[in-house]
Protein backbone atom coordinates (compact mmCIF):
# COMPACT_ATOMS: atom_id res chain seq x y z
CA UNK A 1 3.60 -24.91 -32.75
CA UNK A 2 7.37 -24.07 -32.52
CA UNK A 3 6.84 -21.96 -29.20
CA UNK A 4 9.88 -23.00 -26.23
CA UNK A 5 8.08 -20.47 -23.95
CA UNK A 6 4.40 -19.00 -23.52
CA UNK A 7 4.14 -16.36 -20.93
CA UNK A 8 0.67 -15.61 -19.64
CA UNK A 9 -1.02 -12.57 -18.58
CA UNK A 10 -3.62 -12.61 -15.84
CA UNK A 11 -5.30 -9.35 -15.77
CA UNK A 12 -7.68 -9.12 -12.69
CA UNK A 13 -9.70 -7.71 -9.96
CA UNK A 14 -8.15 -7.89 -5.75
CA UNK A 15 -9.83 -10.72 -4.10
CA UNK A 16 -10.00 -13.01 -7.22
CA UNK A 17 -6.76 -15.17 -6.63
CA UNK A 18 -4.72 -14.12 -9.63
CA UNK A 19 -1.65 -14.05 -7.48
CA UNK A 20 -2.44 -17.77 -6.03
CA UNK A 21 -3.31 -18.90 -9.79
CA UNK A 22 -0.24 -18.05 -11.02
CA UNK A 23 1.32 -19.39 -8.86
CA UNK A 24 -0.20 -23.12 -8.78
CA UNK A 25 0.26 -22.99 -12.41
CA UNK A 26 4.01 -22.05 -12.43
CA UNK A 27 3.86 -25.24 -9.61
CA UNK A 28 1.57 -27.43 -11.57
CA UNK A 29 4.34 -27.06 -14.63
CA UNK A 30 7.12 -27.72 -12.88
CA UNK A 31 5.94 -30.85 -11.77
CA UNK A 32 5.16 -31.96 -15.07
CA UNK A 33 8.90 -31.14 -16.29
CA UNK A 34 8.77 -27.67 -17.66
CA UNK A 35 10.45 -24.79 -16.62
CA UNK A 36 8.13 -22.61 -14.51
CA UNK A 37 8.14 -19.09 -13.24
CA UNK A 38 5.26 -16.66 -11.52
CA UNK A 39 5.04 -13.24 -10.68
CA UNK A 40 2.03 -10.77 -9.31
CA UNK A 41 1.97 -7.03 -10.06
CA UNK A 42 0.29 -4.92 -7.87
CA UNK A 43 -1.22 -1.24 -7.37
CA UNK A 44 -3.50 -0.88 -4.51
CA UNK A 45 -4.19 -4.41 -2.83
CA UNK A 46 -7.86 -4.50 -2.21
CA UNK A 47 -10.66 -5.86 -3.45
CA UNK A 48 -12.13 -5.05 -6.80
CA UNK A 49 -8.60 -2.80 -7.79
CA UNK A 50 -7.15 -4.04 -10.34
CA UNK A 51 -4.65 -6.61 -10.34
CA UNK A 52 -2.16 -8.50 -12.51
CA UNK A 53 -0.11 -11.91 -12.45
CA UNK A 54 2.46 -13.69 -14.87
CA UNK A 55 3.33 -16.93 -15.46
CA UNK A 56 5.99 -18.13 -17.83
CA UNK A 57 6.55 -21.23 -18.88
CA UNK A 58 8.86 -23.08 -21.29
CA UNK A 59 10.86 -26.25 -22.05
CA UNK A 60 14.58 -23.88 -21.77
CA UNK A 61 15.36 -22.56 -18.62
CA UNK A 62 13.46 -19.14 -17.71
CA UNK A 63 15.05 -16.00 -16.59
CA UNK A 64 12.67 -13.55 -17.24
CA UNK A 65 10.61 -12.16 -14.08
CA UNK A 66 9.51 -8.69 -15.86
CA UNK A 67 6.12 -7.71 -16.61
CA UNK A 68 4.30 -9.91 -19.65
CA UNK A 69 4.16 -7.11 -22.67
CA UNK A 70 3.72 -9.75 -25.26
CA UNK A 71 1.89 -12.66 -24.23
CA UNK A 72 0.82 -16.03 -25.86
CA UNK A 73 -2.20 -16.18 -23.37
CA UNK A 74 -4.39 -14.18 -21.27
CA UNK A 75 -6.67 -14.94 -18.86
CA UNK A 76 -9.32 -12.19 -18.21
CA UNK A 77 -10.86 -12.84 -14.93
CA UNK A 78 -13.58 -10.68 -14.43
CA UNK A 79 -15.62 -8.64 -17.08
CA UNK A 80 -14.95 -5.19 -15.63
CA UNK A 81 -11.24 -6.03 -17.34
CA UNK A 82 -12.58 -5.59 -20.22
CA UNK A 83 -15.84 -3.69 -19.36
CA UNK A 84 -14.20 -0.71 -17.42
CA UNK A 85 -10.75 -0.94 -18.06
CA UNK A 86 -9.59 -2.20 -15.02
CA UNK A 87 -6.44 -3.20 -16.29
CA UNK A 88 -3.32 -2.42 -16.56
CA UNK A 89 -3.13 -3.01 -19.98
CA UNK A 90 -5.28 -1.10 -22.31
CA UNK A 91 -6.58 -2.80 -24.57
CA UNK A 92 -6.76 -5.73 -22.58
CA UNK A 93 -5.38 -7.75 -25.36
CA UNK A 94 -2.83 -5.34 -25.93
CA UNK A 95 0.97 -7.29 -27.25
CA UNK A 96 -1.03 -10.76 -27.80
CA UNK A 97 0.82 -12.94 -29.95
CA UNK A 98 0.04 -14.90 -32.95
CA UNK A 99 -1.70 -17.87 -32.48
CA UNK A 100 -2.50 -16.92 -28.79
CA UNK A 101 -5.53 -17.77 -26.77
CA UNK A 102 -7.53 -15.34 -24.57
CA UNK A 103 -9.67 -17.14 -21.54
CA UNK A 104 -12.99 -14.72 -20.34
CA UNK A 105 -14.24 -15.53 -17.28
CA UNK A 106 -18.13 -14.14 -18.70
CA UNK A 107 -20.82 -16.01 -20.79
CA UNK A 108 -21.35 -12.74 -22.73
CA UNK A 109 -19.47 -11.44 -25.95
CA UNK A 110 -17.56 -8.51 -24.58
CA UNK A 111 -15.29 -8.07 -27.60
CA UNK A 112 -16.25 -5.27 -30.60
CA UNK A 113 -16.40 -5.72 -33.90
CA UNK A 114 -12.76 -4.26 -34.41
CA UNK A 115 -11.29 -6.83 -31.28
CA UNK A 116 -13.11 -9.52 -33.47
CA UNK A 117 -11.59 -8.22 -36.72
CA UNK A 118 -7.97 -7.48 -35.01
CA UNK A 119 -7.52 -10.95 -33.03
CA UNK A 120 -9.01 -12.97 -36.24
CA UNK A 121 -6.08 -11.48 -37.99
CA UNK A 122 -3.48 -12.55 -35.68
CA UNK A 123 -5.60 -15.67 -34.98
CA UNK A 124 -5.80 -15.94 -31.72
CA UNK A 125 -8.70 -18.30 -30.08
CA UNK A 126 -10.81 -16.75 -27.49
CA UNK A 127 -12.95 -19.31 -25.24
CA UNK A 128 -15.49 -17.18 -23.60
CA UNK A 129 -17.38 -18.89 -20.78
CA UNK A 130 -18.94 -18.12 -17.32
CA UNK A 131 -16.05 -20.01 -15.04
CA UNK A 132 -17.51 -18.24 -11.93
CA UNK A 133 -20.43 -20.54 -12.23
CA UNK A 134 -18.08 -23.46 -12.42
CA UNK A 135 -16.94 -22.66 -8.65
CA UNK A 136 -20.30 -21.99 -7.26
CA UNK A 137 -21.85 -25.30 -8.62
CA UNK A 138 -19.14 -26.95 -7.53
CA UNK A 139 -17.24 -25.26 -4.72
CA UNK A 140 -19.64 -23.47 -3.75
CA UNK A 141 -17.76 -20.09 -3.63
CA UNK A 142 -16.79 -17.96 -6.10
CA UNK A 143 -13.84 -17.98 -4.55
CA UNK A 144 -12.90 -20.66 -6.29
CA UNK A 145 -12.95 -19.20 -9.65
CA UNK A 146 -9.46 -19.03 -9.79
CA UNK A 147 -9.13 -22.94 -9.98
CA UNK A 148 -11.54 -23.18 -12.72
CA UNK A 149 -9.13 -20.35 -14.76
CA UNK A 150 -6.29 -22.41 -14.21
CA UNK A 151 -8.57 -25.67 -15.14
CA UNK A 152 -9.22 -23.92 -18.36
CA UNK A 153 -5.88 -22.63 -19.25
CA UNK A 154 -4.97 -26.49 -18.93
CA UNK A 155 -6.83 -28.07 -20.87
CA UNK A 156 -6.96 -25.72 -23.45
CA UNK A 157 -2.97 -25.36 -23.87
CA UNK A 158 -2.66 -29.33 -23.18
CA UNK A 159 0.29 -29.01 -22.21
CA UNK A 160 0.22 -30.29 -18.10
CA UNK A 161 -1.97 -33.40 -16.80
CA UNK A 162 -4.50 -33.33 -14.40
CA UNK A 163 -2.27 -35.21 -11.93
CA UNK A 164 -0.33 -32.67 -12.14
CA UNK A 165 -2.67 -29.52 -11.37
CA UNK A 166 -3.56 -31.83 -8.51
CA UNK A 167 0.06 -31.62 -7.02
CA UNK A 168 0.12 -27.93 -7.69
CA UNK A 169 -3.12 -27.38 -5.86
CA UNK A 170 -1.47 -29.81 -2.57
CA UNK A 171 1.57 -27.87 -2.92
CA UNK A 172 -0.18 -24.56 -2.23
CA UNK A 173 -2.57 -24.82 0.21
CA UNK A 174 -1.50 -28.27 1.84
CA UNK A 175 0.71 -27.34 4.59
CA UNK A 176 2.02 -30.43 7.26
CA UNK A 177 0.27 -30.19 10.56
CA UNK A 178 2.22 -31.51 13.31
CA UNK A 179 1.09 -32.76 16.29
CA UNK A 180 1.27 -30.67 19.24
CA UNK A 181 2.51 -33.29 22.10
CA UNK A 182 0.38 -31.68 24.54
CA UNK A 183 -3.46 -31.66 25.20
CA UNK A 184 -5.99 -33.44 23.10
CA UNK A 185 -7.88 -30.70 22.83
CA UNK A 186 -5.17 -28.54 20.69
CA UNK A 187 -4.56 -31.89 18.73
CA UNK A 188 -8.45 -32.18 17.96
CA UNK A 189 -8.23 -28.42 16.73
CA UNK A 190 -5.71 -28.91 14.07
CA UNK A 191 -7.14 -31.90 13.32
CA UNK A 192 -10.13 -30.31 12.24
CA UNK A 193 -8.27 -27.35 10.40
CA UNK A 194 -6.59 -30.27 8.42
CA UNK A 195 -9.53 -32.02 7.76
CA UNK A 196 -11.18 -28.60 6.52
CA UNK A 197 -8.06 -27.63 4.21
CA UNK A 198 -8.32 -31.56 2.44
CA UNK A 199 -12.08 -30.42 1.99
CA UNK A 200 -10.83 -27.68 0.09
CA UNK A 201 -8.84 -28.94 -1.75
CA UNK A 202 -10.89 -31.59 -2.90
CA UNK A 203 -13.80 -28.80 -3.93
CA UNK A 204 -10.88 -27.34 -5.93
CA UNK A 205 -9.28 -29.84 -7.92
CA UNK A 206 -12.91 -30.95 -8.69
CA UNK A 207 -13.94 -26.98 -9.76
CA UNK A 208 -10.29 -26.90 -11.81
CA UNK A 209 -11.09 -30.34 -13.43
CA UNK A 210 -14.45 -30.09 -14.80
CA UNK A 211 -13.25 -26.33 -16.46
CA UNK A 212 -10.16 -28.64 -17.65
CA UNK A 213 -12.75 -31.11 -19.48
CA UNK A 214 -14.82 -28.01 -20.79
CA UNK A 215 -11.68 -26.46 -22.28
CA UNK A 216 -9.82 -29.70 -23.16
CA UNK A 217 -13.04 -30.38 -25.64
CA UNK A 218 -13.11 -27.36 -26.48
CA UNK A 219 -9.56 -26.82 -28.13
CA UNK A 220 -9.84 -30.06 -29.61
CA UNK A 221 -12.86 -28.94 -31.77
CA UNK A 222 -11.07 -25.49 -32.71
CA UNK A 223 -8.20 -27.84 -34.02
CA UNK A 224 -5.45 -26.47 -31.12
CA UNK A 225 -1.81 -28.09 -30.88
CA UNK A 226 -0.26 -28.05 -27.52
CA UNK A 227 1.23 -24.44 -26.95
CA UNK A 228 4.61 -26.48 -25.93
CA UNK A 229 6.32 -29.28 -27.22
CA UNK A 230 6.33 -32.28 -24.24
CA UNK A 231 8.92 -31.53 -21.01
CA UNK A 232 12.82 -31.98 -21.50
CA UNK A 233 14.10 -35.28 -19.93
CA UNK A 234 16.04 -35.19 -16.49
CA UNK A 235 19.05 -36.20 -18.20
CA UNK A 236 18.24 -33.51 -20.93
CA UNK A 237 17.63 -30.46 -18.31
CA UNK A 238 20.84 -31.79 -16.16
């Protein structure tokens, strides 16, 4: 594919982790050499309203912070998106590009006969799968569906490694504890709080990996190219 962007659209429900999703993937590309942007878009912030992120991503530099009208992916992470209409965008798949790919976070078909007949024409891939069950097997929380979504959108763009979701993942909810040079007891209580974030990390980057595989297989068997073409060199982005 030709593409030197994709911007994603990550229609949503409050309390799924849209906002923190786009964001470790905007991190997660960066690291691997891309250009990298996120944004959230919000109405009323609580749970089960919807909500809406954007990531951009792209081998030029990225100036664009807007709302995504036309993406190249979307990530639906709850049925009701589609189900109800909790969306923004109506149809859900409203602006999506040629040759896009739409992730459902549900193990049923929720799309008509006319979304069939529509995306077929433009043909975009849709990987339907139940990615909420990823992060209670694994994480156990379905909290953690947000790191199998990313997982997914990973491995079936191909475009970032798995070392580098793993940095994206540290970067966000890794934070440097620092020893309080007081009583042992306030040092044994951050201690712990460290020892419980690396826990959840690890239950993360196992939840986002094992989607990764799922979707990585996947795309490979539907015949998809990498949505980008590999990272510009330093020398090339200086």
């Amino acid at each position: 594919m030709s593409r030197k962007t994709i911007s994603i659209r990550m229609p949503a429900l409050g309390g799924q982790g849209a906002v923190t999703a786009a964001h470790i993937i905007a991190t997660a590309a960066d690291n691997e050499g891309y250009y990298a942007v996120s944004n959230p878009f919000f109405g009323a912030e609580k749970r089960m309203a919807p909500s809406e992120s954007y990531a951009r991503l792209g081998v030029v530099p990225i100036y664009d912070r807007g709302e995504v009208v036309y993406p190249d992916v979307i990530m639906v992470f709850h049925p009701q998106v589609i189900t109800m209409g909790k969306s923004y965008t109506m149809p859900f798949y409203s602006g999506i590009k040629e040759n896009g790919l739409i992730l459902i976070n549900s193990e049923e078909d929720l799309l008509t006969p006319e979304d069939k007949k529509l995306l077929e024409e433009k043909n975009v891939y849709v990987l339907s799968r139940d990615f909420t069950k990823f992060a209670l097997e694994i994480a156990g929380t379905e909290l953690a569906t947000n790191m199998a979504m990313l997982g997914a959108l990973f491995g079936a763009i191909g475009i970032v490694s798995k070392p580098s979701i793993e940095e994206g993942i540290k970067a966000r909810f890794l934070k440097k504890y620092v020893a309080s040079g007081g009583t042992a007891t306030l040092d044994s209580a951050i201690e712990k709080k460290f020892k419980r974030k690396l826990e959840l990390i690890e239950k993360n980057l196992a939840t986002a990996s094992a989607a990764y595989d799922l979707a990585r297989e996947w795309a490979k068997e539907q015949g998809i190219e990498p949505f980008l073409p590999p990272p510009p060199s330093k020398e090339q982005a200086a």
